[in-house]
C-alpha atoms as a PDB file:
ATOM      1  CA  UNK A   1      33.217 -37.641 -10.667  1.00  0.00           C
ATOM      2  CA  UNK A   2      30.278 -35.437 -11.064  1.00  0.00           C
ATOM      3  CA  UNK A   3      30.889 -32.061 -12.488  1.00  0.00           C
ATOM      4  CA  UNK A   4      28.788 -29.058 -11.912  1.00  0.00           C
ATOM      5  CA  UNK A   5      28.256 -26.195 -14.582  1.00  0.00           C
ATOM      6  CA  UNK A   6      26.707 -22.876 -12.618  1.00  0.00           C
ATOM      7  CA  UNK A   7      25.047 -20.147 -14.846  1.00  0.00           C
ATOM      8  CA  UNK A   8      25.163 -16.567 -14.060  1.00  0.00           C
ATOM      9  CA  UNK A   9      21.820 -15.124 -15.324  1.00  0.00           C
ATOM     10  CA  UNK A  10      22.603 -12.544 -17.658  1.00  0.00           C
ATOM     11  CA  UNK A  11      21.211  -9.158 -16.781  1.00  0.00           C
ATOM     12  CA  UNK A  12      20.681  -6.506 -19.302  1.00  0.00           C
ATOM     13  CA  UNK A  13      19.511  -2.957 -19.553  1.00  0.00           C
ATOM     14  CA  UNK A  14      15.961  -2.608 -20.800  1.00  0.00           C
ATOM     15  CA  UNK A  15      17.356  -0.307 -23.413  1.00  0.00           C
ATOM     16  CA  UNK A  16      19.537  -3.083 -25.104  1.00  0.00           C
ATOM     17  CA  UNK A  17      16.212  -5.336 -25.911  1.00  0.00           C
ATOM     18  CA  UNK A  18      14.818  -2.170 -28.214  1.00  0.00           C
ATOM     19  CA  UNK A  19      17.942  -0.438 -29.622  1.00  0.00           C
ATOM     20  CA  UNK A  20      18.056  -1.808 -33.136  1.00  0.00           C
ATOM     21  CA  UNK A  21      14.225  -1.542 -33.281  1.00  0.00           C
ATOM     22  CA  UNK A  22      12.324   1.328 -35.246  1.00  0.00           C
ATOM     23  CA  UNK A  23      10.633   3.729 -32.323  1.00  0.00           C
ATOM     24  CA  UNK A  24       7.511   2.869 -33.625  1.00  0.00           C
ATOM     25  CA  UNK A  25       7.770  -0.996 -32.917  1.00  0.00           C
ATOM     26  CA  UNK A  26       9.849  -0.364 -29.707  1.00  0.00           C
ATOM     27  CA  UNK A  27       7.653  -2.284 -27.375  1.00  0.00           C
ATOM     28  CA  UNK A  28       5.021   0.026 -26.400  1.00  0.00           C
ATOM     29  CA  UNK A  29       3.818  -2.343 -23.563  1.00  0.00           C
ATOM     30  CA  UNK A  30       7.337  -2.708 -21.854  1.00  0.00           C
ATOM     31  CA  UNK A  31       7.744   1.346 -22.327  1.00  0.00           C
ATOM     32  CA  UNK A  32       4.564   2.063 -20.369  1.00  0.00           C
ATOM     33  CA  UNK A  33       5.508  -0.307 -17.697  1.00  0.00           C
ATOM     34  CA  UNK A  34       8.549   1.772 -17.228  1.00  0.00           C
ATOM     35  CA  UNK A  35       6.830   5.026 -17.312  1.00  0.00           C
ATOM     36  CA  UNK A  36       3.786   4.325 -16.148  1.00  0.00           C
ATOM     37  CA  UNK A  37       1.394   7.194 -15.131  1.00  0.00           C
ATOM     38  CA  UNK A  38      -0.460   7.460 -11.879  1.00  0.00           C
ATOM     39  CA  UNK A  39      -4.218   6.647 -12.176  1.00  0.00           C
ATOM     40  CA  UNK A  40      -6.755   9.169 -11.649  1.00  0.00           C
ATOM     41  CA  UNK A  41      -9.541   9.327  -8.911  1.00  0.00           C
ATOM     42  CA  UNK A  42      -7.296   8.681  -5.991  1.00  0.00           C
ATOM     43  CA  UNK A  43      -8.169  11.577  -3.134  1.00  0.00           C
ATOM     44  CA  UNK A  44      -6.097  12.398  -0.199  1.00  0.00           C
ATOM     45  CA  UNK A  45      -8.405   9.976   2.233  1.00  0.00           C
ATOM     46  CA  UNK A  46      -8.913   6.905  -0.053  1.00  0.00           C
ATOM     47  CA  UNK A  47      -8.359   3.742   1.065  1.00  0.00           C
ATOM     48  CA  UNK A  48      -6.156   1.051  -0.072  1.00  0.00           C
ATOM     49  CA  UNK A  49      -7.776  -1.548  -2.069  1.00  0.00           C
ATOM     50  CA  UNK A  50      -6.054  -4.999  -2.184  1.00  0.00           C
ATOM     51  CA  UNK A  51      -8.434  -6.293  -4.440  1.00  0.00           C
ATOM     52  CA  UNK A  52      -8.244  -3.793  -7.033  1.00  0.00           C
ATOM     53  CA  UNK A  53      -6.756  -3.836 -10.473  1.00  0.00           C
ATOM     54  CA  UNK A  54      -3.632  -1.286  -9.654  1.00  0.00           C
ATOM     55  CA  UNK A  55      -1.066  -2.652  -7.922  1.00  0.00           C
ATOM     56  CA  UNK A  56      -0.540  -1.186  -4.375  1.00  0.00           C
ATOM     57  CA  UNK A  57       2.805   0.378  -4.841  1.00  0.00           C
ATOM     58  CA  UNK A  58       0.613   2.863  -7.716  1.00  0.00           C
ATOM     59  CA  UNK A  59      -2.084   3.134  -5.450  1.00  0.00           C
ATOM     60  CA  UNK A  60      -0.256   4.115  -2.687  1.00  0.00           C
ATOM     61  CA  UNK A  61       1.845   6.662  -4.929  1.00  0.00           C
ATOM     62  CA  UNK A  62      -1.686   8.299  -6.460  1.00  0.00           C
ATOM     63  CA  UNK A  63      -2.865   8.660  -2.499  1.00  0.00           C
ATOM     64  CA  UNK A  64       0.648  10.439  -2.020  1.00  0.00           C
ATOM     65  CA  UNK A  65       0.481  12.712  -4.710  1.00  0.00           C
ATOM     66  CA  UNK A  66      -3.182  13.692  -3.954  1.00  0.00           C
ATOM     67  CA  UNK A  67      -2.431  14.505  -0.708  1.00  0.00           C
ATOM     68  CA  UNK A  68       0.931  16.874  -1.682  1.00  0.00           C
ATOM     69  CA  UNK A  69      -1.752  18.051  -4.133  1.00  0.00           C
ATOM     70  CA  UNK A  70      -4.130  19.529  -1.213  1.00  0.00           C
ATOM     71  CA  UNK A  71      -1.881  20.525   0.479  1.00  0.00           C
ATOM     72  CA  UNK A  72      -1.580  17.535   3.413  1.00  0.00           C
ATOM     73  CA  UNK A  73       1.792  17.127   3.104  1.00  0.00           C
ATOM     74  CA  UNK A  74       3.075  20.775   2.423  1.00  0.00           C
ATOM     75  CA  UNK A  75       5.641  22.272   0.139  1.00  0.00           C
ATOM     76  CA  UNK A  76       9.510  21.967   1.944  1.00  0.00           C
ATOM     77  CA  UNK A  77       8.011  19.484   4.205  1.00  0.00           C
ATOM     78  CA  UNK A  78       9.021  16.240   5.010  1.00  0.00           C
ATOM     79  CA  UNK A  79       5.814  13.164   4.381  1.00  0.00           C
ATOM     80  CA  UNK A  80       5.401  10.851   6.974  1.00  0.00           C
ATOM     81  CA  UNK A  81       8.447   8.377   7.505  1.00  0.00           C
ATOM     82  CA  UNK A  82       8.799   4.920   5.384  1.00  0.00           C
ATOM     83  CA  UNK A  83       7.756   3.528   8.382  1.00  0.00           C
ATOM     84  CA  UNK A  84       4.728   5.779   9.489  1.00  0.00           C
ATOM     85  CA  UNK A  85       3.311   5.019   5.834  1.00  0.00           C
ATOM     86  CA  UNK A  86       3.633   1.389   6.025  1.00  0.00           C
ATOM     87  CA  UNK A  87       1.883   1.130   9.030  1.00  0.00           C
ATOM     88  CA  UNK A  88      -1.089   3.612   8.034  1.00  0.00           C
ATOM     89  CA  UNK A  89      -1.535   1.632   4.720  1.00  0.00           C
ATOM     90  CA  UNK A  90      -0.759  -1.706   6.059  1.00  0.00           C
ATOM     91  CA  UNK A  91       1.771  -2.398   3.219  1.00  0.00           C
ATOM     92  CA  UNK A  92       5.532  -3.650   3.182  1.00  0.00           C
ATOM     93  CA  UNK A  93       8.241  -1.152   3.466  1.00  0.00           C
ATOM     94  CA  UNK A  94       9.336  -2.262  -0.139  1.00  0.00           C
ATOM     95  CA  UNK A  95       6.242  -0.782  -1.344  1.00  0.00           C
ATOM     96  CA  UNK A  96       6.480   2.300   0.216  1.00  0.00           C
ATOM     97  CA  UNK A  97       9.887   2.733  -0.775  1.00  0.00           C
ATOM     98  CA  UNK A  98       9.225   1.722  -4.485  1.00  0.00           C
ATOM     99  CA  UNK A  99       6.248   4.286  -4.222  1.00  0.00           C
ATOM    100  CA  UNK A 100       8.506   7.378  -2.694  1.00  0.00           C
ATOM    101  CA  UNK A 101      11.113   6.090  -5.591  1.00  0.00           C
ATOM    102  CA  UNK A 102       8.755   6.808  -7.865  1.00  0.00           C
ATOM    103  CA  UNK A 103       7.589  10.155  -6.802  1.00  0.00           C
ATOM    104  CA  UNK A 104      11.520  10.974  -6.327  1.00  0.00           C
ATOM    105  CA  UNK A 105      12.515  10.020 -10.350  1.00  0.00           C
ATOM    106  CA  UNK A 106       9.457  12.004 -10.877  1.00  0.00           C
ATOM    107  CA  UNK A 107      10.812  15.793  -9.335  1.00  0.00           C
ATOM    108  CA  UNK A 108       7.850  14.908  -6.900  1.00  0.00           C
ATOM    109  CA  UNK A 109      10.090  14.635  -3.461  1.00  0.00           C
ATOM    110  CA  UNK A 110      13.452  14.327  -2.273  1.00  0.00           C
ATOM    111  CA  UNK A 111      15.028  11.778  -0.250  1.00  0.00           C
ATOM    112  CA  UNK A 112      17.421  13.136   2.274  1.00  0.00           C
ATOM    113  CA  UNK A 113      19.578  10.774   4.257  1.00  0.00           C
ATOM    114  CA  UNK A 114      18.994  10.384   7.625  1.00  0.00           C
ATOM    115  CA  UNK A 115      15.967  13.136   7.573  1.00  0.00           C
ATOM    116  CA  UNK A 116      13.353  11.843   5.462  1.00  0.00           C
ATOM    117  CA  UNK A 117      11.448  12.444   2.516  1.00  0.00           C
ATOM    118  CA  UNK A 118      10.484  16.446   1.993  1.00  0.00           C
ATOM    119  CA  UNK A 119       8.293  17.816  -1.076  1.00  0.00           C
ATOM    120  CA  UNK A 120       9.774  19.838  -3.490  1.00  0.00           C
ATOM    121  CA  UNK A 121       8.004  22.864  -4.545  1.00  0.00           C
ATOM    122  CA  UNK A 122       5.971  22.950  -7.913  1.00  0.00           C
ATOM    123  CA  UNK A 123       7.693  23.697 -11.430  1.00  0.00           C
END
């Protein structure tokens, strides 16, 4: 009789790896990861470049947020749909949605069920 012992992978907040650390030694590499900020020199019309050191789902977000920037995708206005962008950038729709994510935890957009994603005005 052969028995067989399963393992759940334990899953834990990001949080719980750096709580009893100082805030100076917190990790500063995992903490960027997390909030990491969109790379400059990315206009409205650049391309995407597979090769490149970013990874697509940041370049695709920089491309976004330079064209809400001038003005392409306009304030109260929906951007393309997930599935308008994927096609245009040749990426997977887990990109684009990881990108549009992004801009939403960032007060960027707004995801609306069933409409789309709309700009929010500037703060």
């Amino acid at each position: 009789m052969h028995l067989r012992f399963y393992c759940t992978p334990l899953i834990l907040p990001v949080s719980w790896l750096t709580r009893d650390l100082p805030k100076e030694t917190q990790w500063p590499g995992l903490r960027h990861a997390l909030n990491m900020d969109i790379p400059s020199g990315y206009g409205p019309d650049t391309e995407m470049d597979d090769e490149g050191m970013d990874p697509v789902w940041v370049q695709l977000t920089a491309i976004l947020m330079a064209r809400i920037d001038a003005g392409v995708y306009p304030e109260g206005r929906a951007i393309p749909s997930l599935n308008q962008l994927r096609q245009e950038f040749g990426v997977s729709r887990g990109t684009v949605v990881k990108a549009t994510g992004y801009l939403e935890e960032n007060g960027v957009v707004r995801a609306v069920h069933g409409r789309g994603v709309f700009v929010l005005p500037k703060q």
